[in-house]
N, C-alpha and C. Protein backbone atom coordinates (compact mmCIF):
# COMPACT_ATOMS: atom_id res chain seq x y z
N UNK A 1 -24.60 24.70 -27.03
CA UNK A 1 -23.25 25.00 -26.64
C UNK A 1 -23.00 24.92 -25.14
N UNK A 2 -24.00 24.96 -24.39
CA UNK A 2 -24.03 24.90 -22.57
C UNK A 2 -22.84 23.54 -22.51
N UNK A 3 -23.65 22.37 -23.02
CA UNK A 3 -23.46 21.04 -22.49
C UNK A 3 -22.11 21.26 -22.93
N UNK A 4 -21.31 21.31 -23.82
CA UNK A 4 -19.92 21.30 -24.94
C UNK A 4 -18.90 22.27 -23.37
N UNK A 5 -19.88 23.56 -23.01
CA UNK A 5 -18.98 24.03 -22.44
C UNK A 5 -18.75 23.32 -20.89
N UNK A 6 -19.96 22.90 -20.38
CA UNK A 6 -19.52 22.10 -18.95
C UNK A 6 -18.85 21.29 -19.62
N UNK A 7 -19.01 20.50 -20.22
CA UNK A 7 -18.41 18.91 -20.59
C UNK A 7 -16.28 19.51 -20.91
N UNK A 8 -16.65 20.18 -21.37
CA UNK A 8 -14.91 20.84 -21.44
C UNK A 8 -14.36 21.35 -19.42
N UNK A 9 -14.90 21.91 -19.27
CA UNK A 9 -15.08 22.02 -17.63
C UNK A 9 -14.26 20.78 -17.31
N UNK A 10 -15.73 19.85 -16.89
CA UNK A 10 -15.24 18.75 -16.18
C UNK A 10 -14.24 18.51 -16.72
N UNK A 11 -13.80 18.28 -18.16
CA UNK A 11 -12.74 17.36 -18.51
C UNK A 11 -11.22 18.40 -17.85
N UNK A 12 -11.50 19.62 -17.57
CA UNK A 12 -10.22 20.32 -17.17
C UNK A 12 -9.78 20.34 -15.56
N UNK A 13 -11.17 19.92 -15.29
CA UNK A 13 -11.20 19.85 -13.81
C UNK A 13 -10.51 18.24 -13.89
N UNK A 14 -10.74 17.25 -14.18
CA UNK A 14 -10.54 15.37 -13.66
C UNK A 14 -9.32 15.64 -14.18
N UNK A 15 -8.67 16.71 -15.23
CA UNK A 15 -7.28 16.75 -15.81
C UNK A 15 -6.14 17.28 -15.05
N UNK A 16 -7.08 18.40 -14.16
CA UNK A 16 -5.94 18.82 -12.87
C UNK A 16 -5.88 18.45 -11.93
N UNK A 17 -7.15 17.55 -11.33
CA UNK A 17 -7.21 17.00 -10.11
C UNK A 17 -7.36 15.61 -9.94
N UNK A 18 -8.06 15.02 -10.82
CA UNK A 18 -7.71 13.47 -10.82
C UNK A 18 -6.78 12.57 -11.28
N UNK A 19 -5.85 13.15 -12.36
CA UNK A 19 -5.00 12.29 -12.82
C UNK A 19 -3.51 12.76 -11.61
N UNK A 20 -3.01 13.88 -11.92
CA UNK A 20 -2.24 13.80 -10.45
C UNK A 20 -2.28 12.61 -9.48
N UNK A 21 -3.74 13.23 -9.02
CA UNK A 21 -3.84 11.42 -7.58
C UNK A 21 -3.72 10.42 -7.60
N UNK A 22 -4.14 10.28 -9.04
CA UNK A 22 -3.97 8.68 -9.51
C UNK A 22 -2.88 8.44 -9.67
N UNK A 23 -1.56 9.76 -10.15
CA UNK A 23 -0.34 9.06 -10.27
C UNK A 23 0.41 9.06 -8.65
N UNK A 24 -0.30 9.63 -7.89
CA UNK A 24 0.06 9.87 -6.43
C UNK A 24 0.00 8.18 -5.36
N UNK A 25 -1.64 8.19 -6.06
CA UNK A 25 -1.76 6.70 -5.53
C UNK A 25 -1.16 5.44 -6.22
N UNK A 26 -0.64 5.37 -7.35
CA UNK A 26 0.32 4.32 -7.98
C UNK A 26 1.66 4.36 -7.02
N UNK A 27 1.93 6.18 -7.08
CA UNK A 27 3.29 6.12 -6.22
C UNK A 27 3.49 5.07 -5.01
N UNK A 28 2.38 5.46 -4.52
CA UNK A 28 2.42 5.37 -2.90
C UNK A 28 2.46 3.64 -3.11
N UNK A 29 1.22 2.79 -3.73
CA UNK A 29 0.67 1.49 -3.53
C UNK A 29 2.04 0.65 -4.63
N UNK A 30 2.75 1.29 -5.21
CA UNK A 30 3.36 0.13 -5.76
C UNK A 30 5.10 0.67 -5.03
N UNK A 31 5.82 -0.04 -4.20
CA UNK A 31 7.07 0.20 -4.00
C UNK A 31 8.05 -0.19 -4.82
N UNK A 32 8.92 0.79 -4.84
CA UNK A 32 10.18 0.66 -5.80
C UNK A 32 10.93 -0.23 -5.63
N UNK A 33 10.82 -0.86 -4.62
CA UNK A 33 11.43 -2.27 -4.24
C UNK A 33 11.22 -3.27 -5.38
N UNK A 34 10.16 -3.75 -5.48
CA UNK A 34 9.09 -4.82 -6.37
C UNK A 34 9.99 -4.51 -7.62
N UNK A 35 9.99 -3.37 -8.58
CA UNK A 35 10.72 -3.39 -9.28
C UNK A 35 12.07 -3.42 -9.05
N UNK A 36 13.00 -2.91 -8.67
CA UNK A 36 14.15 -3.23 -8.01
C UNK A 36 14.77 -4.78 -8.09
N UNK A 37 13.87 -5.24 -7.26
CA UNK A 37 13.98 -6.71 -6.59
C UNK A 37 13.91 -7.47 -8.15
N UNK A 38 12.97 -7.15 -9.12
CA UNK A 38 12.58 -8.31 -10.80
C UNK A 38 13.37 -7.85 -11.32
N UNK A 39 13.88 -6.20 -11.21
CA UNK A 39 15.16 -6.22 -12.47
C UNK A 39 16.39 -6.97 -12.19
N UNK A 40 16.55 -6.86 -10.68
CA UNK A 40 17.90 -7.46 -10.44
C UNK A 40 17.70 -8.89 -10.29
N UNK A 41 16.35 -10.20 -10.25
CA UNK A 41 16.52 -11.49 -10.50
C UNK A 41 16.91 -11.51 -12.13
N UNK A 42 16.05 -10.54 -13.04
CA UNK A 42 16.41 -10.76 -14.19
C UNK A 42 17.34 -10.57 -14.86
N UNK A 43 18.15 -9.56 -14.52
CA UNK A 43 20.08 -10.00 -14.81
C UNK A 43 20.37 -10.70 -14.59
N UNK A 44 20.49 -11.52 -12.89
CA UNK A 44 21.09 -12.56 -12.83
C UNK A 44 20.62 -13.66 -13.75
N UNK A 45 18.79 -13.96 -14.19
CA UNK A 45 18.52 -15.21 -14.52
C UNK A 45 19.31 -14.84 -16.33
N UNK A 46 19.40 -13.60 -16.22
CA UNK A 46 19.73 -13.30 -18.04
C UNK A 46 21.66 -13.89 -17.92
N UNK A 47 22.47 -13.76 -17.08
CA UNK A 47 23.56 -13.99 -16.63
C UNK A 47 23.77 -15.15 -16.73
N UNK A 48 23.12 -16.46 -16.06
CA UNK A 48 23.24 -17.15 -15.47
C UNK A 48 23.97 -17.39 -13.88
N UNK A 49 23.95 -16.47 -13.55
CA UNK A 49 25.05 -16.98 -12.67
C UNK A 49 24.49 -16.90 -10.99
N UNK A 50 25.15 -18.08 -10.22
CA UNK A 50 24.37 -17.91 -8.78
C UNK A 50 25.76 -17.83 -7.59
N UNK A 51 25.74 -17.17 -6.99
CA UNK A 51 26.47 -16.80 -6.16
C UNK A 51 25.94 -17.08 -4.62
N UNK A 52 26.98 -17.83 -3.94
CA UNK A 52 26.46 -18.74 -2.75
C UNK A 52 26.84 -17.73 -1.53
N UNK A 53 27.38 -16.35 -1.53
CA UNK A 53 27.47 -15.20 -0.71
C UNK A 53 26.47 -15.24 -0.13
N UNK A 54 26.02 -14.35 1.00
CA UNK A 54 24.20 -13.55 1.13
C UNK A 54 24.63 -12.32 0.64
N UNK A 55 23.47 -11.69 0.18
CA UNK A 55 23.35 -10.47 -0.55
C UNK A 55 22.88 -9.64 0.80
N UNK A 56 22.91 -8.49 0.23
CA UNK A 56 22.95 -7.75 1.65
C UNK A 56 21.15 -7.48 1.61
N UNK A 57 20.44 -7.69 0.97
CA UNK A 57 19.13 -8.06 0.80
C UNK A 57 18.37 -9.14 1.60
N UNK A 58 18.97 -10.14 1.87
CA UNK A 58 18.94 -11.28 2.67
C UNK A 58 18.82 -10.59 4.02
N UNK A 59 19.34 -9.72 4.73
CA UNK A 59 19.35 -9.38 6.02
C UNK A 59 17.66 -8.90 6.15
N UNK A 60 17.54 -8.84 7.17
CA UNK A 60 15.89 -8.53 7.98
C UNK A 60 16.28 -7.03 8.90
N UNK A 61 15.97 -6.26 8.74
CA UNK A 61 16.20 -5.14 9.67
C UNK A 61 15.03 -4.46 10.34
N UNK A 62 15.26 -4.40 11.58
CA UNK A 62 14.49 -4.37 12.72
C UNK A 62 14.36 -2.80 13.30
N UNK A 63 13.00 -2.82 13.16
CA UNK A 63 12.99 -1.02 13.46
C UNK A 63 13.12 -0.58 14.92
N UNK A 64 13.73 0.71 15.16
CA UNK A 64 14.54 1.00 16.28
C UNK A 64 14.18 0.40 17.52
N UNK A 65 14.77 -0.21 18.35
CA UNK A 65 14.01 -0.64 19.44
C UNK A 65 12.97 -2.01 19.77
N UNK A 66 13.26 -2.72 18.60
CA UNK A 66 13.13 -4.02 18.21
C UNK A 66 14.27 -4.92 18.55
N UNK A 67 13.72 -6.02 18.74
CA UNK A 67 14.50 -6.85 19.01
C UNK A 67 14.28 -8.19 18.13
N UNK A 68 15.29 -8.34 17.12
CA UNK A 68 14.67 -9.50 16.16
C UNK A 68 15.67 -10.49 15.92
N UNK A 69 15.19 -11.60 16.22
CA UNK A 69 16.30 -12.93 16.52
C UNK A 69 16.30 -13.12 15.05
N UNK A 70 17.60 -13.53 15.11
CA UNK A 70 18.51 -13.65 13.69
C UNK A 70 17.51 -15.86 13.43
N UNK A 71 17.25 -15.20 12.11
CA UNK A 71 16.67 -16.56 11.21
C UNK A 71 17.30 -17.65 11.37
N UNK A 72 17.71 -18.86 11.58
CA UNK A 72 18.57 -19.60 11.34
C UNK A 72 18.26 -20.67 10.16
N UNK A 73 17.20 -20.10 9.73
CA UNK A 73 16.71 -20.84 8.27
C UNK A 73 16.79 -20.02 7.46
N UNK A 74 16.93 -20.61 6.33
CA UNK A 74 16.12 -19.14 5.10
C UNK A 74 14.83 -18.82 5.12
N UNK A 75 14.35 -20.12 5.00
CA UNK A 75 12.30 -19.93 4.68
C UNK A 75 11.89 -18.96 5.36
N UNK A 76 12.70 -19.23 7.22
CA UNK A 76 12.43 -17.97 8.15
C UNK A 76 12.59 -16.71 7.41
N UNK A 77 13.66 -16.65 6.77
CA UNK A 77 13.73 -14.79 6.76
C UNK A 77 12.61 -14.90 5.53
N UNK A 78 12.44 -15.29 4.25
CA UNK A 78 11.73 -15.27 3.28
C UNK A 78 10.04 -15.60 4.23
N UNK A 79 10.10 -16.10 5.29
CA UNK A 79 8.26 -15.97 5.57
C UNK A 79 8.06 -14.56 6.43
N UNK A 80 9.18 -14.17 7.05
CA UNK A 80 9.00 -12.55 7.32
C UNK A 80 9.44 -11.57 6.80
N UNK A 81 10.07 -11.74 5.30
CA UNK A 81 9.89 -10.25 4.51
C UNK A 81 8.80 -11.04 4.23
N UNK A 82 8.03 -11.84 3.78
CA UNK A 82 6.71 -12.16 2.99
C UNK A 82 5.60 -11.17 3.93
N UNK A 83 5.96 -11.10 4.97
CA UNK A 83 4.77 -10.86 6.35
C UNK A 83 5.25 -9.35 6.38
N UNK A 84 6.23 -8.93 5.91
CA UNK A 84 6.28 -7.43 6.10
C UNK A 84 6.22 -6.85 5.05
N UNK A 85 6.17 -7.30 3.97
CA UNK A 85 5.51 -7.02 2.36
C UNK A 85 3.93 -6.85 2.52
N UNK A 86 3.39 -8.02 2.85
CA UNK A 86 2.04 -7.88 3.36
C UNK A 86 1.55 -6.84 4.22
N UNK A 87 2.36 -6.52 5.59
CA UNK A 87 1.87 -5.13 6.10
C UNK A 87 2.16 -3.86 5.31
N UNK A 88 3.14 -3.91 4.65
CA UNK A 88 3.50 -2.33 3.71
C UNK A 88 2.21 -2.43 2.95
N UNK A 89 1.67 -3.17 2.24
CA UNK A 89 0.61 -3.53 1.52
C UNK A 89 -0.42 -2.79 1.72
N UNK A 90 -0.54 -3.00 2.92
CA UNK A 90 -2.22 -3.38 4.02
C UNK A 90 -1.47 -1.95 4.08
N UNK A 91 -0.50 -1.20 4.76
CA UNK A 91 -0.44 0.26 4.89
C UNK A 91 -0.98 0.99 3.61
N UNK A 92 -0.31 0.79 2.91
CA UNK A 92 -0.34 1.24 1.25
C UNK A 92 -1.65 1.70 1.12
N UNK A 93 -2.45 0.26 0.80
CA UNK A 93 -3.88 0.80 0.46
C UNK A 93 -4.72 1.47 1.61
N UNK A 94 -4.07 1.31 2.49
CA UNK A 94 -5.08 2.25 3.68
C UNK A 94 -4.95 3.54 3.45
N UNK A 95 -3.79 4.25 3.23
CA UNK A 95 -2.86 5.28 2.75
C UNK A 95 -4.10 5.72 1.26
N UNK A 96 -3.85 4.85 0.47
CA UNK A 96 -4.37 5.20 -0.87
C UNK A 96 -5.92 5.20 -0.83
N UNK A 97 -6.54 4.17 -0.55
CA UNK A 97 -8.10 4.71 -0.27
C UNK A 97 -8.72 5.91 0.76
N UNK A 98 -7.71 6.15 1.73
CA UNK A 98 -8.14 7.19 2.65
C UNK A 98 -8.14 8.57 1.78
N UNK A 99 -6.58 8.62 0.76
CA UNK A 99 -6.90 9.65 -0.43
C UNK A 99 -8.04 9.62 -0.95
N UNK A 100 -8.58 8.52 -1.75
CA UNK A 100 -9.48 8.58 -2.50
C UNK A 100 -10.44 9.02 -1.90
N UNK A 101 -10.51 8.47 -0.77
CA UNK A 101 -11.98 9.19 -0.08
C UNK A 101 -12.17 10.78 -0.24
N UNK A 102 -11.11 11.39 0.56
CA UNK A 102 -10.89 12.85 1.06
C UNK A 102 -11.16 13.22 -1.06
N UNK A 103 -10.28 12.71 -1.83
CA UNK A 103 -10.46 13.39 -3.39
C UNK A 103 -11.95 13.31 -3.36
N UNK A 104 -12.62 12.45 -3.24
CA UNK A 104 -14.15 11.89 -3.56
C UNK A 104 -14.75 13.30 -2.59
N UNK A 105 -14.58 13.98 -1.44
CA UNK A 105 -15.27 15.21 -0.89
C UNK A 105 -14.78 15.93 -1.56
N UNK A 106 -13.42 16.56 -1.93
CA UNK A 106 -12.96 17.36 -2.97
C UNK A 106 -14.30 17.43 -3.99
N UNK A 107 -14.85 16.34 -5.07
CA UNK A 107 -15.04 16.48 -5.79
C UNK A 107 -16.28 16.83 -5.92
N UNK A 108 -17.63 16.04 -4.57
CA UNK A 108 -18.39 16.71 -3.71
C UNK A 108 -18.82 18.38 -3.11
N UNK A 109 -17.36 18.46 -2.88
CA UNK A 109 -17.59 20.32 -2.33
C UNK A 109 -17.70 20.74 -4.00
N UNK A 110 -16.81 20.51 -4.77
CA UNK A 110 -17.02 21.30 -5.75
C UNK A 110 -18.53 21.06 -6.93
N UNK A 111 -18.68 20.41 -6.92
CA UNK A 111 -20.00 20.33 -7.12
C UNK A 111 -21.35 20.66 -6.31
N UNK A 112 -21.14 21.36 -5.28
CA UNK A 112 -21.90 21.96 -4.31
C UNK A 112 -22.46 23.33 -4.65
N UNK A 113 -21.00 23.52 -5.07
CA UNK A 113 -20.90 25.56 -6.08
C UNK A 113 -21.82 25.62 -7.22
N UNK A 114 -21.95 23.86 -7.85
CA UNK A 114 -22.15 23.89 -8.90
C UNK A 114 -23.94 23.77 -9.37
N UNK A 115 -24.41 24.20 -7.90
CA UNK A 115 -25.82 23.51 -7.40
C UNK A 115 -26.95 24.75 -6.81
N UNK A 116 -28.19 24.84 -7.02
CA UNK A 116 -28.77 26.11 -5.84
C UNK A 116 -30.00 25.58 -5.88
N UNK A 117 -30.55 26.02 -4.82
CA UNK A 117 -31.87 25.94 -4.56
C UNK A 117 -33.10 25.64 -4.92
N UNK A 118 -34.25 25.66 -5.29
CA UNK A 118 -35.64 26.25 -7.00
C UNK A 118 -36.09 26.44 -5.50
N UNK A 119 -37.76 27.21 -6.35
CA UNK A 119 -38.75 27.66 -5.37
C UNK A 119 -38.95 26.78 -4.82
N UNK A 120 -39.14 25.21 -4.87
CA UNK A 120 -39.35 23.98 -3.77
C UNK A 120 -38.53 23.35 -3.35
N UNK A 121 -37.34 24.61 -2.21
CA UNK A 121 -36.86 24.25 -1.83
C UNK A 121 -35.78 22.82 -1.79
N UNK A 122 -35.51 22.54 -3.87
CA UNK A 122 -34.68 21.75 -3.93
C UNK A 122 -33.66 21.51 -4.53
N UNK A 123 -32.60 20.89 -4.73
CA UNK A 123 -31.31 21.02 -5.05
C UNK A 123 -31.29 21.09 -6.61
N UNK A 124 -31.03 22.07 -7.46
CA UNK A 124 -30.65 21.84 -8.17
C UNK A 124 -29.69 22.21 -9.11
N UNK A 125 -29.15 21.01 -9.41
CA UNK A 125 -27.38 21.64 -10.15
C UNK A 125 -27.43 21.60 -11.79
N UNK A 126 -26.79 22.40 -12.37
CA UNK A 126 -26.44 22.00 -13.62
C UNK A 126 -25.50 20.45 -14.14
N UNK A 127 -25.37 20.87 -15.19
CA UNK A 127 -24.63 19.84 -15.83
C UNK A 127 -23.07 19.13 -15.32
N UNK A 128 -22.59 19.95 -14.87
CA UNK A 128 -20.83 19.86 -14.24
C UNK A 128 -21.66 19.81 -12.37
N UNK A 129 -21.87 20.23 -11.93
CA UNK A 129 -22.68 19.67 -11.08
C UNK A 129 -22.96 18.65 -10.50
N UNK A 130 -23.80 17.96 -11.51
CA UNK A 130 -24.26 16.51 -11.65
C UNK A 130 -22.84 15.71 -12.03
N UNK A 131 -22.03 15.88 -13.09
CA UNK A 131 -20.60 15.22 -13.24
C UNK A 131 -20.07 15.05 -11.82
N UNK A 132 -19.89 16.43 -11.48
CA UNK A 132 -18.68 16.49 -10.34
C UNK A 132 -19.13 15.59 -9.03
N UNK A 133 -20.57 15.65 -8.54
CA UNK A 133 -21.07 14.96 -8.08
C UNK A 133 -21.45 13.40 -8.19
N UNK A 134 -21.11 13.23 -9.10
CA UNK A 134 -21.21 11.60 -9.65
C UNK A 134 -19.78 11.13 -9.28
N UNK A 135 -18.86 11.64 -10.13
CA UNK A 135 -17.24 11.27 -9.73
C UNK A 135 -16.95 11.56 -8.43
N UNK A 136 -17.45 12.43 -7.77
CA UNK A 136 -16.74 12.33 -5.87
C UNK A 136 -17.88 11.42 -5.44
N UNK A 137 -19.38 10.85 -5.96
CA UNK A 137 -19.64 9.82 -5.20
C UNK A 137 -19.01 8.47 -5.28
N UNK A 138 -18.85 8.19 -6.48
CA UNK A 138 -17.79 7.15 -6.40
C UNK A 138 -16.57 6.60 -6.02
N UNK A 139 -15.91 8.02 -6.20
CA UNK A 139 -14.28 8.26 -5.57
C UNK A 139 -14.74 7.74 -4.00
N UNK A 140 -15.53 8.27 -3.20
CA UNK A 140 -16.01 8.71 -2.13
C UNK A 140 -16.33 7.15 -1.17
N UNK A 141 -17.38 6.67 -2.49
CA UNK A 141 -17.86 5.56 -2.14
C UNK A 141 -16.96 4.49 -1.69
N UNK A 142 -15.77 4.63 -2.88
CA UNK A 142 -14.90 3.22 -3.13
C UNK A 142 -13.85 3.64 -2.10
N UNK A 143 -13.75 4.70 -1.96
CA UNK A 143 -12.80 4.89 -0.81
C UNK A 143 -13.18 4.68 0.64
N UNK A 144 -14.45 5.08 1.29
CA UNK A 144 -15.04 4.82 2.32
C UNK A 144 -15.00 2.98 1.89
N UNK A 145 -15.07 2.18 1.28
CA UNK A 145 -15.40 0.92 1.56
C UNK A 145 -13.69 0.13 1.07
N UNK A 146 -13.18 0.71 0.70
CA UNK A 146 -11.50 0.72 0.68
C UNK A 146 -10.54 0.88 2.20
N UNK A 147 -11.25 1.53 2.73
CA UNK A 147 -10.64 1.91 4.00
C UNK A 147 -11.26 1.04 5.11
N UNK A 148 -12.27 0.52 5.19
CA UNK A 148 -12.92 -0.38 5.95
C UNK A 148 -12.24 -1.85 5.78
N UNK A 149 -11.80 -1.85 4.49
CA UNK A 149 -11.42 -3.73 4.16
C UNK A 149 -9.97 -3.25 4.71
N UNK A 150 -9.10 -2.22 3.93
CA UNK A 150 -7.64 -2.43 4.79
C UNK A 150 -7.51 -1.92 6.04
N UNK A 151 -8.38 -1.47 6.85
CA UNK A 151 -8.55 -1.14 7.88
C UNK A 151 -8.80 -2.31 8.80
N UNK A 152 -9.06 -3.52 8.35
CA UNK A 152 -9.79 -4.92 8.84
C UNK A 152 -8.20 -5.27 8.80
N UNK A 153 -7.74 -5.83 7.46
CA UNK A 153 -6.73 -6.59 6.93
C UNK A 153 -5.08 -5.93 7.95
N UNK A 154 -5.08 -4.70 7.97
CA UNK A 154 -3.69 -4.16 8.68
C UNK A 154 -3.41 -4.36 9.76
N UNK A 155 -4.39 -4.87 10.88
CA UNK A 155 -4.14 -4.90 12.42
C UNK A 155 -3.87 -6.69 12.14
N UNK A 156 -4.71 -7.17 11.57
CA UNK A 156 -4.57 -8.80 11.11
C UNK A 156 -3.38 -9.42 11.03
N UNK A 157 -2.92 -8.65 9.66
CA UNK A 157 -1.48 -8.97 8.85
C UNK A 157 -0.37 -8.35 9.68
N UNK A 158 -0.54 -7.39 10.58
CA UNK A 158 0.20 -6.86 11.57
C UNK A 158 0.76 -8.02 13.15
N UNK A 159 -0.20 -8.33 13.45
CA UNK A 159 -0.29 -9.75 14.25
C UNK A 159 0.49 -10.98 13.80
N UNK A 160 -0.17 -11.26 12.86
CA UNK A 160 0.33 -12.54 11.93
C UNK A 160 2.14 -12.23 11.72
N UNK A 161 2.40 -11.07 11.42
CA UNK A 161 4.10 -10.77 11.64
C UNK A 161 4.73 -10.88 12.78
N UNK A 162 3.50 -10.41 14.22
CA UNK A 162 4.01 -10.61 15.23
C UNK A 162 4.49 -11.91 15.74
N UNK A 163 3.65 -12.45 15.29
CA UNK A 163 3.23 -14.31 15.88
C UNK A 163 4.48 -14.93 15.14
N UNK A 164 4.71 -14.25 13.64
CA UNK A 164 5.74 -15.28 13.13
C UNK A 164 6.96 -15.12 13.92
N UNK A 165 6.87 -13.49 14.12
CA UNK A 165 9.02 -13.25 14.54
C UNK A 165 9.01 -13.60 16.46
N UNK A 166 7.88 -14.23 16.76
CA UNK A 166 7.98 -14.69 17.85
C UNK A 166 8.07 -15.91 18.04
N UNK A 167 7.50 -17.06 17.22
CA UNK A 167 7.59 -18.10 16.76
C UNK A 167 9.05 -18.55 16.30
N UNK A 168 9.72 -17.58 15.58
CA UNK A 168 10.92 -17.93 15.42
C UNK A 168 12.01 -17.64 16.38
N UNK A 169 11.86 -16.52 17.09
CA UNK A 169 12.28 -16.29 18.47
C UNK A 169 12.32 -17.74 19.56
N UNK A 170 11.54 -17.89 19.49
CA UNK A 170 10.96 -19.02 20.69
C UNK A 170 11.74 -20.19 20.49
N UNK A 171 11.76 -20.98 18.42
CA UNK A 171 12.92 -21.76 18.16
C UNK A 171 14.16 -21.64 17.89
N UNK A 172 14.53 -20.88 18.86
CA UNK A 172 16.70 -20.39 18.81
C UNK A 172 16.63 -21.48 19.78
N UNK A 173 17.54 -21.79 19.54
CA UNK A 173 18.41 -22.70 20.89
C UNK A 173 18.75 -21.84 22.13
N UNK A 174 18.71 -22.41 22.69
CA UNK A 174 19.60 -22.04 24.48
C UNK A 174 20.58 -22.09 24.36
N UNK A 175 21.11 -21.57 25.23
CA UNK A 175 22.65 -20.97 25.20
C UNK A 175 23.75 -22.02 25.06
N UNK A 176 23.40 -23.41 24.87
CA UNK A 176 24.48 -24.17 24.48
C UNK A 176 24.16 -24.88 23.84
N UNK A 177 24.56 -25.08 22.90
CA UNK A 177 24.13 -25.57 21.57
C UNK A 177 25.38 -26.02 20.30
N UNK A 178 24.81 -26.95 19.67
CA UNK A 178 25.75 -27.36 18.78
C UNK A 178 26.04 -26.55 17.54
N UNK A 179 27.23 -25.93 17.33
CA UNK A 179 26.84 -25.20 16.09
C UNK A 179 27.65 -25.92 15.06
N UNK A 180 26.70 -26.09 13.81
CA UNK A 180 26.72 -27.29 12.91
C UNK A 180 28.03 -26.15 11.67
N UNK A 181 28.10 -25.02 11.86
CA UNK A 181 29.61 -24.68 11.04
C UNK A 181 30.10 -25.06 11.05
N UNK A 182 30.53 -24.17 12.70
CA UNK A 182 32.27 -24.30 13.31
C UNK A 182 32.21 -25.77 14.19
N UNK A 183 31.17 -26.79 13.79
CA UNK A 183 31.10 -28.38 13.90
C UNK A 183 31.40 -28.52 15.73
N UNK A 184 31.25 -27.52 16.41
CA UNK A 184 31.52 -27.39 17.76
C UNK A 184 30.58 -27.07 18.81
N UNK A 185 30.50 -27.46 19.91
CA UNK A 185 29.45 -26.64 20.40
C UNK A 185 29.82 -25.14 20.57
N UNK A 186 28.66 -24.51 21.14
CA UNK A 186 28.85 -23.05 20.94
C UNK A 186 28.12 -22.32 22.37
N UNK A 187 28.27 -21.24 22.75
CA UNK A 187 27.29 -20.63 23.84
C UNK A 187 27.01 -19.07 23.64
């Protein structure tokens, strides 16, 4: 009956503390946008219908104190939300494995309680113990090596946004220029 009763343990322990995080870290790594963004192509594609307006989605907005030259292509604005999808990303999972890690010591300390001494001076834990200690090494593990790859990838993909909205900066015209609307030049 020992094993029946740790084994009920652990399962009450991963029931209050691991599934929470996991729905914590879905929160965080998947944005409500993504869905947002497929329900509303899929009305329209269920609709049929295309509307030659811009949607107010189309705009690029520039965080305070930015300065961000207006696209004069589309591809432009579609290759820098692409590049700022990619950094929310690269945030996301940095965000979400840094949890996992810290849950993975959570699960560590508590399996520490679950552990004492013998006469030769060596560790030994029971049954929930050994569980709890298995699941925060892994949590632990995958999170320490989770945080190293988006920790690489975020300063990267961070750059690569820089380079683009400067790149597109750089191809605006000078101050006199033909503008192909109003079929006039312009300044």
């Amino acid at each position: 009956m020992p094993f029946a009763q740790a084994h009920s343990a652990i399962t009450a322990i991963i029931v209050k503390c691991l599934v929470p995080a996991l729905l914590l870290l879905a929160a965080i790594a998947f944005p409500k946008q993504v869905a947002a963004q497929s329900a509303a192509e899929g009305e329209r594609a269920a609709e049929g219908e295309e509307s030659n307006e811009p949607a107010a989605q189309d705009t690029i907005v520039a965080p305070p104190g930015a300065v961000l030259a207006q696209a004069s292509d589309p591809y432009d604005t579609y290759a820098v939300r692409h590049a700022e999808d990619q950094v929310k990303r690269a945030r996301n999972g940095l965000i979400a494995t840094s949890v996992a890690f810290g849950v993975g010591w959570v699960f560590i300390g508590a399996a520490s309680s679950q552990c004492n001494r013998d006469a030769s001076n060596a560790f030994v834990c029971n049954d929930a113990g050994r569980a709890l200690g298995t699941i925060g090494m892994i949590s632990a593990g995958g999170g320490l090596i989770g945080m190293i790859v988006t920790g690489i990838l975020l300063p990267v993909r961070q750059k690569k946004e820089r380079d683009l909205r400067r790149s597109i900066h750089q191809r605006q015209p000078a101050r006199l220029r033909w503008d192909v609307r109003s079929g006039g030049v312009a300044f």
